[in-house]
Protein backbone atom coordinates (compact mmCIF):
# COMPACT_ATOMS: atom_id res chain seq x y z
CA UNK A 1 0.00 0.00 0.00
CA UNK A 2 3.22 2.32 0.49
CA UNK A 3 3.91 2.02 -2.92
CA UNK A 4 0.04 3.30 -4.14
CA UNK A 5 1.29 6.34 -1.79
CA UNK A 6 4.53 7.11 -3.77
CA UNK A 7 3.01 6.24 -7.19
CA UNK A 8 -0.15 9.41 -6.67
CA UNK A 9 2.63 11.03 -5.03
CA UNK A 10 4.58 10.71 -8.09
CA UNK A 11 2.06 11.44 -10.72
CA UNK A 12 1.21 14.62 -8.23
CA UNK A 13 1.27 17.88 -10.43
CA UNK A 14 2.75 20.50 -7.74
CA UNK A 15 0.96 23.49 -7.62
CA UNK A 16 3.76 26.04 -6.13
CA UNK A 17 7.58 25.63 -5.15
CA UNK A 18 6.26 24.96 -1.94
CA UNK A 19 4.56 21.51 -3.36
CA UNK A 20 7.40 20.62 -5.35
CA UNK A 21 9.24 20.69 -2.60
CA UNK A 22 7.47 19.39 -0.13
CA UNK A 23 6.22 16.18 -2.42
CA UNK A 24 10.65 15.47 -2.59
CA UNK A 25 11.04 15.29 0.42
CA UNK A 26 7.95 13.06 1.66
CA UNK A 27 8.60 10.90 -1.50
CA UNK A 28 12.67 10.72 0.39
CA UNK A 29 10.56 10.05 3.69
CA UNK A 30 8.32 7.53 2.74
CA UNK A 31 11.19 5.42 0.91
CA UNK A 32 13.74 5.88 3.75
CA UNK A 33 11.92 6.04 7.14
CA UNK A 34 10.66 3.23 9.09
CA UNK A 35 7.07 3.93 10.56
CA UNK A 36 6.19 6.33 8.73
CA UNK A 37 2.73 6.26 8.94
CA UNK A 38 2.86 5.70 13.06
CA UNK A 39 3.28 8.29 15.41
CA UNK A 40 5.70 6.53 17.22
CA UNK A 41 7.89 7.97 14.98
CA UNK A 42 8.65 10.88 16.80
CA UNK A 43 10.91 12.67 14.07
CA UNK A 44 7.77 12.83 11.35
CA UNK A 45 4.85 10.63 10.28
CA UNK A 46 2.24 10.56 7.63
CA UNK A 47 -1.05 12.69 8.07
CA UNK A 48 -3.99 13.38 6.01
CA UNK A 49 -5.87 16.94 5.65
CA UNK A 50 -9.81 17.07 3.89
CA UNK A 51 -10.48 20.42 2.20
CA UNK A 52 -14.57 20.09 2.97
CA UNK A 53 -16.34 22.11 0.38
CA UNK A 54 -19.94 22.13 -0.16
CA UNK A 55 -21.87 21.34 -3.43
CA UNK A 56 -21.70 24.90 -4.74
CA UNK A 57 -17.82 24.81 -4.18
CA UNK A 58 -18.69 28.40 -1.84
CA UNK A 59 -17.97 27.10 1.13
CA UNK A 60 -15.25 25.48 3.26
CA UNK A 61 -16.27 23.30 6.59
CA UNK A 62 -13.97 24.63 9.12
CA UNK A 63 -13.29 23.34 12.85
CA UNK A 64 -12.02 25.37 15.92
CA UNK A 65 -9.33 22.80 17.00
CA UNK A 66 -8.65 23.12 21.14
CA UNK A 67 -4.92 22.23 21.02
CA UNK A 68 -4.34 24.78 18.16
CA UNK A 69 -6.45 27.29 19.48
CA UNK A 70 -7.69 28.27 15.93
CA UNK A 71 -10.08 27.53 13.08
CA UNK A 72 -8.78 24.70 11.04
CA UNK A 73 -9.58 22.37 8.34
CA UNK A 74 -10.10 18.72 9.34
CA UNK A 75 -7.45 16.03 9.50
CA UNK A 76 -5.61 13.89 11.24
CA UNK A 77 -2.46 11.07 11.55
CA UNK A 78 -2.59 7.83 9.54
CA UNK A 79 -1.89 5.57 12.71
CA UNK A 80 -1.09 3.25 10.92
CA UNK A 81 -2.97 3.37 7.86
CA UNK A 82 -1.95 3.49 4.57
CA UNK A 83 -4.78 4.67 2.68
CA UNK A 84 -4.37 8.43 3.59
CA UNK A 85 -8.01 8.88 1.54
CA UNK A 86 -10.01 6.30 3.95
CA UNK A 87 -7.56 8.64 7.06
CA UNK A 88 -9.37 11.75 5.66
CA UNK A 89 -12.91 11.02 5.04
CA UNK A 90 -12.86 8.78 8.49
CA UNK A 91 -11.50 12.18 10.38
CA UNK A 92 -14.48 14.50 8.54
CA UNK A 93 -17.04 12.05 9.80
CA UNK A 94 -15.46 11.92 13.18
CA UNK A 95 -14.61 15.56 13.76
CA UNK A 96 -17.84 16.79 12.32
CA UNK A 97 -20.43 13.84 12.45
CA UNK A 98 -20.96 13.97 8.81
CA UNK A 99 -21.72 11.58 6.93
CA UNK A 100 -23.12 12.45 3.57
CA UNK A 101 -19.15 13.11 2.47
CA UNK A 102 -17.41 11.93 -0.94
CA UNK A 103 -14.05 13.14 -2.30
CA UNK A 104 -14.31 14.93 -5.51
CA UNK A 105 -11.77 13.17 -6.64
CA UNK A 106 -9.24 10.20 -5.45
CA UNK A 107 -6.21 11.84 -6.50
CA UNK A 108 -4.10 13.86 -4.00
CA UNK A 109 -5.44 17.81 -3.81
CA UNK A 110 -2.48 19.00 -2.05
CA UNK A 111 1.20 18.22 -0.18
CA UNK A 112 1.81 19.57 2.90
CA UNK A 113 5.38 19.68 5.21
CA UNK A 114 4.08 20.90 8.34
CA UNK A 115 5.45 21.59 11.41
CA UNK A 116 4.22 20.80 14.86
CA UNK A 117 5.50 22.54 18.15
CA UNK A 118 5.88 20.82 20.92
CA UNK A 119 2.01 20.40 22.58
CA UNK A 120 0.36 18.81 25.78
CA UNK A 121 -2.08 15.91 24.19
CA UNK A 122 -4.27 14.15 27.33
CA UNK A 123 -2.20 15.53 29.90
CA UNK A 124 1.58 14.13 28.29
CA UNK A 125 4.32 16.82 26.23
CA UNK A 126 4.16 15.72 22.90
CA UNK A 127 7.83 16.73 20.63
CA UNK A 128 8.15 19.43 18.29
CA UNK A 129 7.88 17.09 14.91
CA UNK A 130 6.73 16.94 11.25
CA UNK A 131 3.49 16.00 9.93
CA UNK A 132 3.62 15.02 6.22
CA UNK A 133 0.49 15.97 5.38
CA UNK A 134 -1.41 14.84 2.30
CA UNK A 135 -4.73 16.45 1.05
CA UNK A 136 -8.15 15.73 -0.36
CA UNK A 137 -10.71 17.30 -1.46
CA UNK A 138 -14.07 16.72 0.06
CA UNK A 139 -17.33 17.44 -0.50
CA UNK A 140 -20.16 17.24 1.99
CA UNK A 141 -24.11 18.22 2.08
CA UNK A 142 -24.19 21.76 4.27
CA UNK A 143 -27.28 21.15 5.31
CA UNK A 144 -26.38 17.81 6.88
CA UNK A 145 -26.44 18.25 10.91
CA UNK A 146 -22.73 19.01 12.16
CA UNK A 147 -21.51 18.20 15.97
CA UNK A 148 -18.51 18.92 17.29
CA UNK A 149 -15.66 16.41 18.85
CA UNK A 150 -14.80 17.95 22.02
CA UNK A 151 -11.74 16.41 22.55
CA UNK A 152 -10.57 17.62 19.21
CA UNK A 153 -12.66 20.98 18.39
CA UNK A 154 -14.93 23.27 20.65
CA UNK A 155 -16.55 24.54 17.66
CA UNK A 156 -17.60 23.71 13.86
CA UNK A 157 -18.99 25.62 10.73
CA UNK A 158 -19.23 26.52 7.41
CA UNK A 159 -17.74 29.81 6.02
CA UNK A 160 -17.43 31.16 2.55
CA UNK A 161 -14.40 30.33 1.21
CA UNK A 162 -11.98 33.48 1.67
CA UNK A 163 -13.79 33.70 5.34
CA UNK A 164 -12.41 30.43 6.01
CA UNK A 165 -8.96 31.31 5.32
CA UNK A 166 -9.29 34.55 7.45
CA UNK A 167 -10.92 32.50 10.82
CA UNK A 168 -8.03 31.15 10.87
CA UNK A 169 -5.28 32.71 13.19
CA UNK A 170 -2.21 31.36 11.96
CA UNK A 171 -0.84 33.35 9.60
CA UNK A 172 1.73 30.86 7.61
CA UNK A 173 -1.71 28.34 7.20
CA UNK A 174 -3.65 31.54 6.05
CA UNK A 175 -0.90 32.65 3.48
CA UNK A 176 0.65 29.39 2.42
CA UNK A 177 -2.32 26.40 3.04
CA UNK A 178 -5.67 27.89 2.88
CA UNK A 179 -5.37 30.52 0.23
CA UNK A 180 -3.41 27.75 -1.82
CA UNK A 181 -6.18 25.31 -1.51
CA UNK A 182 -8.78 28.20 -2.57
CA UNK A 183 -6.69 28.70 -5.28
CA UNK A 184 -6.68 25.60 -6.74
CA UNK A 185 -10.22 24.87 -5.84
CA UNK A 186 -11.11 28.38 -8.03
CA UNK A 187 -8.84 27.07 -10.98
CA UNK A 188 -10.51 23.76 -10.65
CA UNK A 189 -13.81 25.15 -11.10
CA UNK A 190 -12.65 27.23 -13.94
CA UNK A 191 -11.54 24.49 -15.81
CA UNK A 192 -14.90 22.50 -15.50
């Protein structure tokens, strides 16, 4: 299953330097580390990110994650598995109860290198570390009922697209994850 994972990572257009450069070096990461996809790998491990749109392609599904302290899109870490698609559309339904959800497409959306400072998860210090995030884009009915995950998010909601990127109060997401996944969602829709 690794090797489905470095093939769509291989046939992944990048969108930016920032994608070419972040698809090396998880392609280097994937091929050379062991446990990759585990979070006992305390150095980096293998995440996957949903981009929830709604049917209009308007709006973006947004959560306010507690350990963040910020609006956010929805993800979460592979534990384990290898399908980072099945990791994304299992975190939407679990961080936002959803469950009328498909991905507009199978192929990867986005690449992601993120970084993650060091963090107190269920009372224990978690290490600064790398998340090698993979993204996909989602699309969900917005009139569908949404709860929150408390242990995850204290809030959830929809927002028009370039409101989404602005709830947000990290700045590098804003300027360098959001606005690029807006981007490509508005030259996606263009091209339809």
């Amino acid at each position: 299953m690794t090797q489905n994972l470095i093939t769509s990572l291989e046939k992944f257009e990048p969108f930016n330097e920032q994608e070419t450069k972040d698809k090396e070096l998880i392609l280097s990461l994937l091929q050379s580390e062991e446990n990759i996809f585990l979070r006992s790998n305390l150095t980096a491990h293998m995440t996957s990110s949903a981009w929830v749109v709604n049917k209009k392609r308007d709006k973006v599904l947004m959560a306010y994650h507690n350990i963040y302290d910020t609006w956010a899109w929805l993800g979460g870490h592979a534990d384990g598995e290898k399908d980072l698609l099945t990791v994304a559309l299992k975190e939407v339904q679990e961080e936002s109860s959803l469950t009328d959800i498909r991905p507009v497409s199978t192929d990867i959306f986005s690449v992601e290198v993120l970084t993650v400072d060091g963090h107190i998860k269920k009372g224990e210090y978690v290490s600064s570390h790398l998340h090698l995030n993979i993204t996909y884009l989602i699309e969900a009915d917005e009139t569908q009922l949404i709860q929150i995950k408390a242990d995850e998010n204290s809030q959830i909601g929809w927002f028009l697209l370039d409101d989404g990127v602005q709830a947000s109060n990290e700045k590098w997401f804003r300027d360098n994850v959001y606005s690029k996944l807006n981007q490509k969602l508005r030259l996606q829709k263009t091209e339809a």
